[in-house]
N, C-alpha and C. Protein backbone atom coordinates (compact mmCIF):
# COMPACT_ATOMS: atom_id res chain seq x y z
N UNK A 1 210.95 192.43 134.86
CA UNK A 1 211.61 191.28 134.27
C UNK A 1 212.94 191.73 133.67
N UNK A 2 214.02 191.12 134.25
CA UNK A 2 215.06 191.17 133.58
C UNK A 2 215.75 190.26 132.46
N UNK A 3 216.02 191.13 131.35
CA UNK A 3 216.89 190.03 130.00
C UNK A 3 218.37 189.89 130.24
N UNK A 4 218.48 188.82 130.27
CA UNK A 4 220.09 188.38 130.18
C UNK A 4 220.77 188.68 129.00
N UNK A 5 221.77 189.52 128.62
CA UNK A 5 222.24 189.43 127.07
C UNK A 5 223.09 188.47 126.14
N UNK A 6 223.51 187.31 127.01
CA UNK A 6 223.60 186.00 126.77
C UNK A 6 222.92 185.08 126.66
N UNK A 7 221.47 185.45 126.48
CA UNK A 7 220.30 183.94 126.33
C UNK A 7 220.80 183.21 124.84
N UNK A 8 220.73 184.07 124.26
CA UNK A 8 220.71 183.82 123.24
C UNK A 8 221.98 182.15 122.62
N UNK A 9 223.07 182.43 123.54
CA UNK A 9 224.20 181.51 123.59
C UNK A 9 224.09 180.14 124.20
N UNK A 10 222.56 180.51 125.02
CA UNK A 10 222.85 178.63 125.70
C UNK A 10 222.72 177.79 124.79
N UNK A 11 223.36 176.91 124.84
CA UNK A 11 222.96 175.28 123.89
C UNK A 11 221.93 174.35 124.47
N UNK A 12 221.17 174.93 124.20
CA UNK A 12 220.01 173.80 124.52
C UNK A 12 218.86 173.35 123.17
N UNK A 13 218.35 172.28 123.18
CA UNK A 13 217.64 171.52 122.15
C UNK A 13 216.20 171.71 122.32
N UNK A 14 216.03 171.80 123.76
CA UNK A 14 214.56 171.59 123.98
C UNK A 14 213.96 173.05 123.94
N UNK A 15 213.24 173.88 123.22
CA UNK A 15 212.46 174.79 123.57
C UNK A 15 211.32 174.60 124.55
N UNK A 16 211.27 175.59 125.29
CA UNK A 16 209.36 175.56 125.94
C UNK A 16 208.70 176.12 125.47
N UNK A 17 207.85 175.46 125.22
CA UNK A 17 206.02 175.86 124.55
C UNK A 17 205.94 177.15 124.64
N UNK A 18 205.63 178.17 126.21
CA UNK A 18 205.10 178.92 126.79
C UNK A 18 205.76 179.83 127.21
N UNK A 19 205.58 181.50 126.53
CA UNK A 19 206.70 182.55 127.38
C UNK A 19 205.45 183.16 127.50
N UNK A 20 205.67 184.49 128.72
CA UNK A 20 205.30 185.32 128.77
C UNK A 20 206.11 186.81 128.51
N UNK A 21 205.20 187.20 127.61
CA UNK A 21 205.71 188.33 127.06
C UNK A 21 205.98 189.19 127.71
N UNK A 22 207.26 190.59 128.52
CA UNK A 22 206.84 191.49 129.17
C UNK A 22 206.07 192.56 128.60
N UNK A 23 205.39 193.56 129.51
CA UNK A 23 204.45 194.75 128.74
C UNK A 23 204.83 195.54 128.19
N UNK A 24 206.07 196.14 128.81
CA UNK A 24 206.66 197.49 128.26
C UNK A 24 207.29 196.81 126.49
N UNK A 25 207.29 197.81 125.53
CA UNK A 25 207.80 197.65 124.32
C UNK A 25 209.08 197.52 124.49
N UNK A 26 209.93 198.04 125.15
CA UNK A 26 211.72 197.85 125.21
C UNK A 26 211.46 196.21 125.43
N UNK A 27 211.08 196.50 126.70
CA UNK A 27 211.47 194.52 127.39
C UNK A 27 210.99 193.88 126.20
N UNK A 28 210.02 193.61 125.58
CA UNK A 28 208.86 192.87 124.98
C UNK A 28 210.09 192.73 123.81
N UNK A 29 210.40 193.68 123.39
CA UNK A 29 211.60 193.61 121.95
C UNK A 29 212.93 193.07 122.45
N UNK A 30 213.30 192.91 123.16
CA UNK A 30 214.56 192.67 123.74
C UNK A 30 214.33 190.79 123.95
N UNK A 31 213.06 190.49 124.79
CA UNK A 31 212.96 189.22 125.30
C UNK A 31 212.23 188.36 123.53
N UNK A 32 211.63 189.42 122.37
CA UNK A 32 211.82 188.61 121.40
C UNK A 32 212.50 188.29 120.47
N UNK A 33 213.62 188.94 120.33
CA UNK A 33 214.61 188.89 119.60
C UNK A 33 215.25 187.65 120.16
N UNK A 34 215.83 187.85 121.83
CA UNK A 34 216.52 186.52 122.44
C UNK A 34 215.52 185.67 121.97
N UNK A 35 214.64 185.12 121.99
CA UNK A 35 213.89 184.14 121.74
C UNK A 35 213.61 183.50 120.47
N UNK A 36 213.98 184.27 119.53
CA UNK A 36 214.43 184.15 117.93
C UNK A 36 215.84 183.53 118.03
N UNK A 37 216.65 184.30 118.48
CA UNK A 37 217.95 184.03 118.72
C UNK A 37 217.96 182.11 119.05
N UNK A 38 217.33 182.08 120.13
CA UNK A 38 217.03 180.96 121.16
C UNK A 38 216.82 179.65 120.21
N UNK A 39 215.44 180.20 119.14
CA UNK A 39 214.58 178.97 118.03
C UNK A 39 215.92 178.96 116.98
N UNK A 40 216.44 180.07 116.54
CA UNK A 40 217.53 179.64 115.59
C UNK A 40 218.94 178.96 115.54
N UNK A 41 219.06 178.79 117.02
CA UNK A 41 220.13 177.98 117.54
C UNK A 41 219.75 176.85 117.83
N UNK A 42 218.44 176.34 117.95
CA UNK A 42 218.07 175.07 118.51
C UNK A 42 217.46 174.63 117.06
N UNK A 43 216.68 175.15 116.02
CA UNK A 43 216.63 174.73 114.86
C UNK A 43 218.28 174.01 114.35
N UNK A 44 219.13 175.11 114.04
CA UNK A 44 220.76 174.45 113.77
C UNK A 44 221.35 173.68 114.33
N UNK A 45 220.98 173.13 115.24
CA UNK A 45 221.74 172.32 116.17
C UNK A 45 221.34 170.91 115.84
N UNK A 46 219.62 170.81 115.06
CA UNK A 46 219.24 169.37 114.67
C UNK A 46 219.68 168.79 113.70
N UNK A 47 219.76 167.49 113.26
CA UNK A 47 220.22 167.10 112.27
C UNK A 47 219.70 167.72 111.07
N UNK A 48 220.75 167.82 110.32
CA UNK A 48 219.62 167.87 108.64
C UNK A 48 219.27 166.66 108.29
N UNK A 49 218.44 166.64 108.21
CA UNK A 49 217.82 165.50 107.12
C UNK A 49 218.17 165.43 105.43
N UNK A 50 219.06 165.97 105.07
CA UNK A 50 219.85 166.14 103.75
C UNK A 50 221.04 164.65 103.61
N UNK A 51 220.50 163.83 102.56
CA UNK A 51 221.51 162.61 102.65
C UNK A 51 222.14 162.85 101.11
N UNK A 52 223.39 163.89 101.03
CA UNK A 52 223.64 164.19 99.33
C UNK A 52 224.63 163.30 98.92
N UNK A 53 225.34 163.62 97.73
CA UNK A 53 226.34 162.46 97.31
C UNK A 53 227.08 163.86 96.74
N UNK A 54 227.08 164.91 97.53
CA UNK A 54 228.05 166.01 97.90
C UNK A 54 228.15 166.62 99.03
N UNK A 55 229.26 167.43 99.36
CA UNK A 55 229.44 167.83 100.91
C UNK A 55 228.83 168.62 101.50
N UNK A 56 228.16 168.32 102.43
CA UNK A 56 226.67 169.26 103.05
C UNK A 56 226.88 169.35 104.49
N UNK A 57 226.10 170.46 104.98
CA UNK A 57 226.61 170.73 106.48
C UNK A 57 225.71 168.94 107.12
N UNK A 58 226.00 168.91 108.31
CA UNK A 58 224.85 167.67 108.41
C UNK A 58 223.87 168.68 110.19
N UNK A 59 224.26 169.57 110.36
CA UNK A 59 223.64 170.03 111.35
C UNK A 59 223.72 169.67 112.67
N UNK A 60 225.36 168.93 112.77
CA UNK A 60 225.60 168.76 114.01
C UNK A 60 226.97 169.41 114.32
N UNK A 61 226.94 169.62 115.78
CA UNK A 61 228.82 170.49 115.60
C UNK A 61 229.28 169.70 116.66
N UNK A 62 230.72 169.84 116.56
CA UNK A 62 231.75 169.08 117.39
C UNK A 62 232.33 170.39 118.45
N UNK A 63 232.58 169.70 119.52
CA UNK A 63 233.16 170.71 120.66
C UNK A 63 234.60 171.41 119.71
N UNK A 64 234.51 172.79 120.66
CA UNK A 64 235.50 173.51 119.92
C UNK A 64 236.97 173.22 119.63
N UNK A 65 237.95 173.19 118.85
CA UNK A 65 239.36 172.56 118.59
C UNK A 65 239.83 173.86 118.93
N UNK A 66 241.76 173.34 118.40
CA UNK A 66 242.43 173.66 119.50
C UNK A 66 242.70 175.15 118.60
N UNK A 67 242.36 175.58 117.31
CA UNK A 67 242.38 177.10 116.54
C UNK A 67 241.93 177.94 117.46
N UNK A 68 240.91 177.58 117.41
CA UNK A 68 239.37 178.82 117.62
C UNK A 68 238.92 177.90 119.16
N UNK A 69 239.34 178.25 120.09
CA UNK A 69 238.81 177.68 121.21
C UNK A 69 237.13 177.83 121.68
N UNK A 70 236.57 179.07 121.05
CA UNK A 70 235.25 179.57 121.15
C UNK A 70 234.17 178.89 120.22
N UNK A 71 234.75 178.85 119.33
CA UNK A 71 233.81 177.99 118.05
C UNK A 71 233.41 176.76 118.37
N UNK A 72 232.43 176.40 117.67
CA UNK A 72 232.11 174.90 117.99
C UNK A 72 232.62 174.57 115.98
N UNK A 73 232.82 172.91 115.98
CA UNK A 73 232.93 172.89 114.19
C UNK A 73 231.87 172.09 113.96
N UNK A 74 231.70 172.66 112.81
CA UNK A 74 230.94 171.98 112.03
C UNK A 74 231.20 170.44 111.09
N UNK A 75 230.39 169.44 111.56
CA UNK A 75 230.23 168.36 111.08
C UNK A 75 229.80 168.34 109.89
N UNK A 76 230.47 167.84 108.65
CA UNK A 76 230.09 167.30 107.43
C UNK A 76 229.55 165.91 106.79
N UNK A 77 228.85 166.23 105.88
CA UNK A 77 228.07 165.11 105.47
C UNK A 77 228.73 164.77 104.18
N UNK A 78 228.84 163.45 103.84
CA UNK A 78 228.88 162.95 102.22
C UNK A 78 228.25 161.63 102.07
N UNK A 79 227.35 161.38 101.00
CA UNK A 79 226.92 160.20 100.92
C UNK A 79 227.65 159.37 99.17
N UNK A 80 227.99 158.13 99.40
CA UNK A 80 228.22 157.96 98.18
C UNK A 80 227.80 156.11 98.00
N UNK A 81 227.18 156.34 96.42
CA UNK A 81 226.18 155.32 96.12
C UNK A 81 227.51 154.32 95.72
N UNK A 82 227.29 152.77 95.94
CA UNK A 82 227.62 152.02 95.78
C UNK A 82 226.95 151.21 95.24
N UNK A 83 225.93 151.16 94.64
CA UNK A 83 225.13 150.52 93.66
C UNK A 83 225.40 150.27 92.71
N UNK A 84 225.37 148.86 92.39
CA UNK A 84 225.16 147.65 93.17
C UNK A 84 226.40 147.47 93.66
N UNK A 85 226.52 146.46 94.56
CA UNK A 85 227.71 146.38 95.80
C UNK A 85 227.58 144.88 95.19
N UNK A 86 228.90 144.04 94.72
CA UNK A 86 229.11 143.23 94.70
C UNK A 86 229.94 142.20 95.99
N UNK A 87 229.91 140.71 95.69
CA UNK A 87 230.50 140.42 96.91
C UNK A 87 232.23 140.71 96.37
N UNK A 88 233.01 141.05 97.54
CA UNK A 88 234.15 141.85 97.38
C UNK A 88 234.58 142.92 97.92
N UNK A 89 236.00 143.31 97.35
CA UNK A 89 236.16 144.41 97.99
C UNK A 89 235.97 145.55 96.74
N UNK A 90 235.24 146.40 97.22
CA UNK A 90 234.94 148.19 96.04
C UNK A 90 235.30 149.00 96.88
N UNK A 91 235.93 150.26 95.66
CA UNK A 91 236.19 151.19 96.43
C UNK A 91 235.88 152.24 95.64
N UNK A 92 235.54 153.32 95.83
CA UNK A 92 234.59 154.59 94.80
C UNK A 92 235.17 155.66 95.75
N UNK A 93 235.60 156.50 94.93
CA UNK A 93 235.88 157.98 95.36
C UNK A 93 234.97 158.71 96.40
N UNK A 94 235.37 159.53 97.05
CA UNK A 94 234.34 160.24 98.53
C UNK A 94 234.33 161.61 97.74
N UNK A 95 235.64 162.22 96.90
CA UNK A 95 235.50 163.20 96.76
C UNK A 95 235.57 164.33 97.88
N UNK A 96 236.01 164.12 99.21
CA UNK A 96 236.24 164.71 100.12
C UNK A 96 237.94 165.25 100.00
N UNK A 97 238.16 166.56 100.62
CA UNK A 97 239.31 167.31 101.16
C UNK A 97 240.20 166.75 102.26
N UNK A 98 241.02 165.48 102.00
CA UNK A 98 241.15 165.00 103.17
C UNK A 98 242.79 164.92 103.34
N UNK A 99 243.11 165.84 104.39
CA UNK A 99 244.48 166.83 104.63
C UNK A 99 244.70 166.56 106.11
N UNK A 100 245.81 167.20 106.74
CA UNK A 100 246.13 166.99 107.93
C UNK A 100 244.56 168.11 108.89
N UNK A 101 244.03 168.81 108.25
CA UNK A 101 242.85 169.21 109.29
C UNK A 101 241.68 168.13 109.07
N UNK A 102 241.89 167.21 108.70
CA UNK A 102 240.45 166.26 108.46
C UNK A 102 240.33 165.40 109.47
N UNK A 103 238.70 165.71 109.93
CA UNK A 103 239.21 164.29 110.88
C UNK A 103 237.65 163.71 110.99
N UNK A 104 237.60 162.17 110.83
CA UNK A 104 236.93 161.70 110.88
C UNK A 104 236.06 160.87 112.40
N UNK A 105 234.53 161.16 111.65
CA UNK A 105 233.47 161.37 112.87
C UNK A 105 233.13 160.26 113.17
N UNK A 106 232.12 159.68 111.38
CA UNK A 106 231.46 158.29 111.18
C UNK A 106 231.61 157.96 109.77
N UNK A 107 231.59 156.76 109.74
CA UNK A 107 231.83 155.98 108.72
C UNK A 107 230.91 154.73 108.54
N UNK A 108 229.98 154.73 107.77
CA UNK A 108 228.66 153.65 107.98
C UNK A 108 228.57 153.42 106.46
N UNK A 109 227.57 152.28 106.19
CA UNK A 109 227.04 151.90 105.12
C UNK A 109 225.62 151.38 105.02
N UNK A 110 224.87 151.09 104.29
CA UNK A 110 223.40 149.91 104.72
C UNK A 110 223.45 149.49 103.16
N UNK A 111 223.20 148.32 103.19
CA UNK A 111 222.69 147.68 101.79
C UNK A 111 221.40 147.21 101.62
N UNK A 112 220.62 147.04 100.87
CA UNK A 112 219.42 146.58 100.42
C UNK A 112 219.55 145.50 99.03
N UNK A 113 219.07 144.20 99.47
CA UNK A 113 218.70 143.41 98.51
C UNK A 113 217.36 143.49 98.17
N UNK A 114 217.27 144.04 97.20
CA UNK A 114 215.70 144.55 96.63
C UNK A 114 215.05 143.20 95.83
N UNK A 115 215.93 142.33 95.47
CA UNK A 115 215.04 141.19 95.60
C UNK A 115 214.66 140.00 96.38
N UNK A 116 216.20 139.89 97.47
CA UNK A 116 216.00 138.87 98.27
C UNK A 116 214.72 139.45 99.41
N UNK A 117 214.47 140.93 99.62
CA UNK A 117 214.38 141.60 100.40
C UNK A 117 214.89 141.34 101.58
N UNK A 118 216.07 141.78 101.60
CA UNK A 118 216.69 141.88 102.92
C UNK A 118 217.69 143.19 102.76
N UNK A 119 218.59 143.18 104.38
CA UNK A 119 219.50 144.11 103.89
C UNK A 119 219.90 144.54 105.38
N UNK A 120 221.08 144.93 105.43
CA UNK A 120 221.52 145.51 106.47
C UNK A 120 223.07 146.45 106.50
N UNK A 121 223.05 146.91 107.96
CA UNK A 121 224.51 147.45 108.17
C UNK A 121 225.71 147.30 107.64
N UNK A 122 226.59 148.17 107.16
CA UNK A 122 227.97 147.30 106.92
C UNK A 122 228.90 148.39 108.03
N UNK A 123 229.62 147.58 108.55
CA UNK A 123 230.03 148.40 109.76
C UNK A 123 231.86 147.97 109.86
N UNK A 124 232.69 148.56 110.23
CA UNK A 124 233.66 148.18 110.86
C UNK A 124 234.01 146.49 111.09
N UNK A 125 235.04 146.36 110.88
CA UNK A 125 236.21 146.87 110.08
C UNK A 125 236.23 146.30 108.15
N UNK A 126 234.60 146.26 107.77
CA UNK A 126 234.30 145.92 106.59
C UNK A 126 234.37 147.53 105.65
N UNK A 127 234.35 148.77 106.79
CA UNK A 127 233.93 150.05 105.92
C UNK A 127 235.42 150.78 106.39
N UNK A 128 236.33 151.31 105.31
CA UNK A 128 237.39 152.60 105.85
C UNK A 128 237.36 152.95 104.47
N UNK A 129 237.87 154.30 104.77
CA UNK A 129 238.83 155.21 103.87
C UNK A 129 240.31 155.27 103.56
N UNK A 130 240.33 155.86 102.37
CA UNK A 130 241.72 156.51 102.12
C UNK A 130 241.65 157.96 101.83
N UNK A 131 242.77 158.11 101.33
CA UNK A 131 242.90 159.93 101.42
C UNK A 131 241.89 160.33 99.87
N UNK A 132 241.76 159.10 99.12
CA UNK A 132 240.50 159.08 97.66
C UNK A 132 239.53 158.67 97.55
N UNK A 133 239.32 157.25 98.60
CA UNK A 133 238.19 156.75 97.87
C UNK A 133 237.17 155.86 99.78
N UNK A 134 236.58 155.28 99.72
CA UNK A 134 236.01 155.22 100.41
C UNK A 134 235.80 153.39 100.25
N UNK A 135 236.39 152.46 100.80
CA UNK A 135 236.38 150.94 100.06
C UNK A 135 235.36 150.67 101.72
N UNK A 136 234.76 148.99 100.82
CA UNK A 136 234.41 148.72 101.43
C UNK A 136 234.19 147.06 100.98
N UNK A 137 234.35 146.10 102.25
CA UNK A 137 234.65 144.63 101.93
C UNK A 137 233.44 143.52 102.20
N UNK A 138 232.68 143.52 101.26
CA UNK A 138 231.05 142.95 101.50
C UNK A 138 231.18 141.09 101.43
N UNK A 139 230.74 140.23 101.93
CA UNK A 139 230.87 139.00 102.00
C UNK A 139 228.89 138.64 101.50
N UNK A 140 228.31 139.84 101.01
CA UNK A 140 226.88 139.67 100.82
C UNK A 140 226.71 140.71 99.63
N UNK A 141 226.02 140.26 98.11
CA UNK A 141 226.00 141.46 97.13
C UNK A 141 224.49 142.12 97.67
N UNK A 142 224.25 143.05 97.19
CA UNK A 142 223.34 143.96 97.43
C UNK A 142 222.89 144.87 96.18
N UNK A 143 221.62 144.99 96.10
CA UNK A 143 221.02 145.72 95.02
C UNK A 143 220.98 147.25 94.88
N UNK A 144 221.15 147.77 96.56
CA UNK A 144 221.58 148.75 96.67
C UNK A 144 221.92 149.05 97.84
N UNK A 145 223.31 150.32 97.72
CA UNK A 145 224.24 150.45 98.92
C UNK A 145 224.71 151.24 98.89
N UNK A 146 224.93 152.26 100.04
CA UNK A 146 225.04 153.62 100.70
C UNK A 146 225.78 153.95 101.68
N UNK A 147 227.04 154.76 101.61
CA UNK A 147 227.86 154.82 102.52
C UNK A 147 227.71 155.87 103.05
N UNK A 148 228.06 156.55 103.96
CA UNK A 148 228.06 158.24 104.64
C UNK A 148 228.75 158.06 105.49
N UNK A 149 229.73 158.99 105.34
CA UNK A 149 230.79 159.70 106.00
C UNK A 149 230.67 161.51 106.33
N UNK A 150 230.72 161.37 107.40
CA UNK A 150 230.84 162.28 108.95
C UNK A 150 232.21 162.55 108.81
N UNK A 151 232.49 164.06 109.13
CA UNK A 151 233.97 164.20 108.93
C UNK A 151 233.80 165.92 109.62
N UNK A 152 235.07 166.33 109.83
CA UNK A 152 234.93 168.20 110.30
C UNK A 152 236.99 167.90 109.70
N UNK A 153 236.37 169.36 109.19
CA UNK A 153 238.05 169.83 108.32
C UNK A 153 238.46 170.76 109.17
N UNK A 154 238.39 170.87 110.19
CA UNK A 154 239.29 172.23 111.47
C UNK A 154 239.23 171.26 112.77
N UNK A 155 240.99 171.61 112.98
CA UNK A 155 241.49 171.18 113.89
C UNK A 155 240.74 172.09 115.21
């Protein structure tokens, strides 16, 4: 059995269940390390499940820019509470670094009326930014409301 010394680099999501180990100790160490290699690139590649109201990796990357042609970048997370969201326009600080390398991914919101029980999306062109704050133009108040912004700071 031969090891490739690039396994370790494919991008792929899906692991398989089932390897077979080779016998000899060289191969056997060689094909488990790649295979560590393999789970720790496909672990990082999933989303985080981390929704902060500070800047967090979010566990997805963007094809490589035009610096570092080899790199992939890293996608950032910010969440910021808008609670309660009146009807109107609000606008609350992101607290984000936002310079000529910023560039934006996603820009979403969801509201919850915790007593009407209802609640939904706030989407385009009700949700943008500025270079401070993060506004957003609701025609529905809400008991509670959550914006997140997707962003990568390298060109």
């Amino acid at each position: 059995m031969t090891i490739e010394a690039n396994n370790s680099q494919i991008l792929d999501s899906y692991l398989p269940a089932y390897y077979m180990v080779p016998e000899e100790w060289e191969n056997g160490r060689l094909y488990l390390v790649e295979q560590l290699k393999r789970i720790s690139n496909s672990v990082n590649l999933k989303e985080i499940g981390w929704f902060l109201d500070e800047e967090v990796i979010s566990g997805k990357q963007f094809f490589p820019g035009t610096t570092n042609n080899q790199a992939f970048r890293t996608i950032l997370r910010v969440v910021v509470d808008f609670s309660p969201l009146a009807i109107g326009t609000t606008s609350l600080p992101h607290n984000v670094k936002v310079d000529s390398n910023f560039s934006l991914i996603e820009l979403w919101a969801a509201g919850t009326n915790a007593t009407g029980l209802t609640g939904g999306p706030i989407n385009q062109p009700n949700i943008t930014y500025t270079a401070t704050d993060i506004v957003i133009t609701s025609t529905v108040a809400y008991t509670r409301c959550y914006a997140f912004m997707e962003y990568i700071q390298e060109l």
